[in-house]
N, C-alpha and C. Protein backbone atom coordinates (compact mmCIF):
# COMPACT_ATOMS: atom_id res chain seq x y z
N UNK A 1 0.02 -29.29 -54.98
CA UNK A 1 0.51 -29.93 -56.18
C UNK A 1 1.39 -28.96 -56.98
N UNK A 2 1.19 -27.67 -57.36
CA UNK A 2 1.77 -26.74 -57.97
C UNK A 2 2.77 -26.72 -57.14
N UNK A 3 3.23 -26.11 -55.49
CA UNK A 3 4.14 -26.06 -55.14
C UNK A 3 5.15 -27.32 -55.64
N UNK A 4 4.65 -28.60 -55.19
CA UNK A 4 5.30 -29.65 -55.69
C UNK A 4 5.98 -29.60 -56.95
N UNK A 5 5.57 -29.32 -58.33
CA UNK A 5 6.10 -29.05 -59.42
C UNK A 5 7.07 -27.89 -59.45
N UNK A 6 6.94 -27.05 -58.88
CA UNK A 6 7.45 -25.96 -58.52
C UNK A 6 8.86 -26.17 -57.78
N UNK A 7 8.66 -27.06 -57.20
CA UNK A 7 10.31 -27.72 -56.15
C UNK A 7 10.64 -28.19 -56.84
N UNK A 8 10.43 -29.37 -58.13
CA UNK A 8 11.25 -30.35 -58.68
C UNK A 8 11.26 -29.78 -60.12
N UNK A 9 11.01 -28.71 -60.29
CA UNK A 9 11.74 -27.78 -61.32
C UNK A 9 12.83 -26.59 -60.98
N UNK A 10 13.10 -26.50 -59.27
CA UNK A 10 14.06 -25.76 -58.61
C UNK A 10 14.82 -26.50 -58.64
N UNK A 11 15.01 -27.81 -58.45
CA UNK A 11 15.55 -28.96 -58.21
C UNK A 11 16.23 -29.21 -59.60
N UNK A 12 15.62 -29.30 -60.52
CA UNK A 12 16.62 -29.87 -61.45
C UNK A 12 16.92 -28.72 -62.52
N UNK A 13 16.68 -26.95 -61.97
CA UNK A 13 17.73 -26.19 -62.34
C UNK A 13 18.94 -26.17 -62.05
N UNK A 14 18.96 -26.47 -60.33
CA UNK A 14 20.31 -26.83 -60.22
C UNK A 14 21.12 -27.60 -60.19
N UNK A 15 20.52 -29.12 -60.55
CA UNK A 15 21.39 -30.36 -61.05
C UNK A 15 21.64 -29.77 -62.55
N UNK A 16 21.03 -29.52 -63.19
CA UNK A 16 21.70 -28.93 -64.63
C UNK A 16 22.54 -27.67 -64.85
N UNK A 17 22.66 -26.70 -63.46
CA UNK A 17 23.53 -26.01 -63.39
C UNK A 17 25.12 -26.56 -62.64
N UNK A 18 24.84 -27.91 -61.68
CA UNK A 18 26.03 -28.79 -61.39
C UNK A 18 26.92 -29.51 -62.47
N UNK A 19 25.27 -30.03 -63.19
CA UNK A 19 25.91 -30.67 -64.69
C UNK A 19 26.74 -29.95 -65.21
N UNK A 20 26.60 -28.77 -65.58
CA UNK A 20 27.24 -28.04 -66.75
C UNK A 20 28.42 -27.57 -65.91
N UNK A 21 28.70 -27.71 -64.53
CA UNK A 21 29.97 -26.77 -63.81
C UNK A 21 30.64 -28.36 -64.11
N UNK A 22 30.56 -29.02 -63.77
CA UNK A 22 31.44 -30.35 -63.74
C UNK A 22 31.86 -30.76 -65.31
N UNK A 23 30.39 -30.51 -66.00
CA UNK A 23 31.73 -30.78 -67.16
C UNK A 23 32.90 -29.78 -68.25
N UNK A 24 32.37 -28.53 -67.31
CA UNK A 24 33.29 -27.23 -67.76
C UNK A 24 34.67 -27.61 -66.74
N UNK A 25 34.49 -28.02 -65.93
CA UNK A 25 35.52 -28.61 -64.97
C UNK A 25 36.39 -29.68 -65.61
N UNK A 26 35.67 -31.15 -66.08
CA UNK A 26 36.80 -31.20 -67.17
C UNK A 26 37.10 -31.36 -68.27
N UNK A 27 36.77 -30.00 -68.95
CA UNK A 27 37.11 -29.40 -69.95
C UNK A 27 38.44 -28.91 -69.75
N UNK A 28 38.57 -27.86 -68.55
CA UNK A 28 39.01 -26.98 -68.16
C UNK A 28 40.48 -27.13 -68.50
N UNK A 29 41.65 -26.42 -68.73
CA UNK A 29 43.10 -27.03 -69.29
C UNK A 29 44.11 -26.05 -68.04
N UNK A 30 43.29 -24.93 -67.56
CA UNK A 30 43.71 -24.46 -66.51
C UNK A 30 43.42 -24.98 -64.81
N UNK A 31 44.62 -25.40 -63.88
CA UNK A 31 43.68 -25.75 -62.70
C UNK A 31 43.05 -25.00 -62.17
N UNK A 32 43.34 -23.83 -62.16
CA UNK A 32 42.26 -23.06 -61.19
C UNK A 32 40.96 -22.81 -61.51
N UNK A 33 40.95 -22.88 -63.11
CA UNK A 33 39.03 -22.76 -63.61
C UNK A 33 38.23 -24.48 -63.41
N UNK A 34 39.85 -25.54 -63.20
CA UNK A 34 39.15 -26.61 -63.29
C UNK A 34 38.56 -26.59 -61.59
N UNK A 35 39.45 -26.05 -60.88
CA UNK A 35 39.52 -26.12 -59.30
C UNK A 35 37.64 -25.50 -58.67
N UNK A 36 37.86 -24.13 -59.48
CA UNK A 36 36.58 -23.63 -59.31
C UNK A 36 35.04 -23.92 -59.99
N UNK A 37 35.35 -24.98 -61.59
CA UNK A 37 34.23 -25.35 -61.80
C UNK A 37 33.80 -26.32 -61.03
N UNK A 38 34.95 -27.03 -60.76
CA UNK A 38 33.97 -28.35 -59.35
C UNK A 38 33.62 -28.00 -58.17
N UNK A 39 34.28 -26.77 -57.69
CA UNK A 39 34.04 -26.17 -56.55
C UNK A 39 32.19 -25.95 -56.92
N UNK A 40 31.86 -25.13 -57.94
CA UNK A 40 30.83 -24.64 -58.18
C UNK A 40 29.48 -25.68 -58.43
N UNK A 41 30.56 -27.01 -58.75
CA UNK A 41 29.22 -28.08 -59.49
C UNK A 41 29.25 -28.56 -57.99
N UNK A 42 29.90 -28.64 -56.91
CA UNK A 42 29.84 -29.28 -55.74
C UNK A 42 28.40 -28.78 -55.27
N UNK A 43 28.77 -26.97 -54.88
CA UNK A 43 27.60 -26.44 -54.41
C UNK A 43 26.07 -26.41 -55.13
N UNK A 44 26.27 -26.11 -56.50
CA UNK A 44 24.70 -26.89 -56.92
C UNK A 44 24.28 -27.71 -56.50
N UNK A 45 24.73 -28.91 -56.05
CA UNK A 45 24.84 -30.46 -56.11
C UNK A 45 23.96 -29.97 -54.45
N UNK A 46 24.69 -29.66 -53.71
CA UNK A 46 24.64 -29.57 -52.14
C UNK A 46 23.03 -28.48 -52.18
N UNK A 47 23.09 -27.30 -52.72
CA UNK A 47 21.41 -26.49 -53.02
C UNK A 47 20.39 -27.32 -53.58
N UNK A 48 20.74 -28.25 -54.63
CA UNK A 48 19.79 -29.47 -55.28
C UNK A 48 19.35 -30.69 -54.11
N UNK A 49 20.32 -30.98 -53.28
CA UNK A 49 19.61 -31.93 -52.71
C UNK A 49 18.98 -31.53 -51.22
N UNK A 50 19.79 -30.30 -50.73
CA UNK A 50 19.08 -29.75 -49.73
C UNK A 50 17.17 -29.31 -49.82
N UNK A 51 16.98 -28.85 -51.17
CA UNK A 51 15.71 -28.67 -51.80
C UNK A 51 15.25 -29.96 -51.38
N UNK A 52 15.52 -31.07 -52.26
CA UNK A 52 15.14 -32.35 -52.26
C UNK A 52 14.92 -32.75 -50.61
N UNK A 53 15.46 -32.46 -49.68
CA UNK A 53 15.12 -33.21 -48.53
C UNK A 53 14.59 -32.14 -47.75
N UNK A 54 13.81 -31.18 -48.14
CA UNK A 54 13.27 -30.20 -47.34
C UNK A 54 14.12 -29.68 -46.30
N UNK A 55 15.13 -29.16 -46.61
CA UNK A 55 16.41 -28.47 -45.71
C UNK A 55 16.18 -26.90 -45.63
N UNK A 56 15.20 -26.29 -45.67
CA UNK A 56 15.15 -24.86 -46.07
C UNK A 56 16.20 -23.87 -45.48
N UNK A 57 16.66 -24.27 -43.81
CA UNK A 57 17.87 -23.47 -43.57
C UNK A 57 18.96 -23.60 -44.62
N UNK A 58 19.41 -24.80 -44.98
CA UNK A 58 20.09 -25.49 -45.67
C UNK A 58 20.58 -24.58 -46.96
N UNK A 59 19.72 -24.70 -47.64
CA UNK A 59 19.03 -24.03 -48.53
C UNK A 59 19.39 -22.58 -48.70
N UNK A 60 18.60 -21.74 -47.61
CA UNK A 60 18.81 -20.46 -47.54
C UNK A 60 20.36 -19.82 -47.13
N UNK A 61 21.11 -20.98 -46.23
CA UNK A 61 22.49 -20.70 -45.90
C UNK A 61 23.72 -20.62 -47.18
N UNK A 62 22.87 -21.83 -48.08
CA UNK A 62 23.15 -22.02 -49.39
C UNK A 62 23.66 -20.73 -50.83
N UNK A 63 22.07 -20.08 -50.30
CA UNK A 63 22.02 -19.45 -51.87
C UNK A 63 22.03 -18.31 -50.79
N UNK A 64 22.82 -17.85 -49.82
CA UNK A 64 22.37 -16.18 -49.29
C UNK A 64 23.00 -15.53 -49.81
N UNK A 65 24.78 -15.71 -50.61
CA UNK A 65 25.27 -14.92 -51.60
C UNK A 65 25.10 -14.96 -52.70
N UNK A 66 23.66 -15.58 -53.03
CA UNK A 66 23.60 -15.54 -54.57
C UNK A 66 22.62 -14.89 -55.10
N UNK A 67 22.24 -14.15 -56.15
CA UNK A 67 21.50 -13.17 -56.98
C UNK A 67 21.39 -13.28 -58.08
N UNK A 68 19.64 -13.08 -58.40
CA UNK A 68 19.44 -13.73 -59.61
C UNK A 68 19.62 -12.07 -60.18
N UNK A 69 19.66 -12.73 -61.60
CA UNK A 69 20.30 -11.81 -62.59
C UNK A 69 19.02 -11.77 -63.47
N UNK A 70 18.31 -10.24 -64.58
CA UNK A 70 17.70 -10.30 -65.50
C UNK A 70 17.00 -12.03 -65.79
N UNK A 71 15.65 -11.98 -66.38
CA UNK A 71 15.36 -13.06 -66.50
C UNK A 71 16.18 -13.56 -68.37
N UNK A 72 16.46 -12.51 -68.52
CA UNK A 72 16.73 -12.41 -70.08
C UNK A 72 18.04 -12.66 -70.37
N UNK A 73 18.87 -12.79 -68.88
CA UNK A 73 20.12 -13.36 -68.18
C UNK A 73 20.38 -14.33 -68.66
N UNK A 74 18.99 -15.57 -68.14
CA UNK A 74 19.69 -16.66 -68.52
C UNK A 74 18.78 -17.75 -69.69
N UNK A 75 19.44 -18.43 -69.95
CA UNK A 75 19.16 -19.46 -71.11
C UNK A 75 18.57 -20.97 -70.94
N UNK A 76 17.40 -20.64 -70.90
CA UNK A 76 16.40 -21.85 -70.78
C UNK A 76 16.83 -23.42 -71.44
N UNK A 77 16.94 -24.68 -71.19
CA UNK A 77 17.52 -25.76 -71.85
C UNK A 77 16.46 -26.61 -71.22
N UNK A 78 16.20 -27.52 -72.04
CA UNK A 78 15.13 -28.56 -71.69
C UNK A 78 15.86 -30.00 -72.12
């Protein structure tokens, strides 16, 4: 059960980290930050649902260039 809660709070860190790339995307007044925030809300989108369907290669092929930063890094939103 904990694991369970545990996935669908991985899960909708990174739909709310897609959220926020897509609508910095169009915000964006430059193409290339608009080019790269959808680029970026794409791949959340693609790590969020790979979670969701138990894809763990998926997943891990996903996030292997990515690194979490200080926990004090980032900014909690509910």
């Amino acid at each position: 059960m904990m694991e369970q809660a545990c996935q669908e709070q991985r899960v909708r860190f990174y739909r709310a980290w897609s959220s926020q790339a897509a609508g910095l995307a169009l915000a964006a007044d430059h193409p290339a930050a608009r080019t790269r925030c959808a680029h970026s809300a794409s791949i959340w989108t693609l790590i969020a649902d790979a979670l969701e369907t138990g894809k763990k290669g998926e997943v891990e092929r996903l996030t292997n260039n990515l690194f979490l930063l200080n926990s004090a890094d980032f900014v909690v939103t509910a």
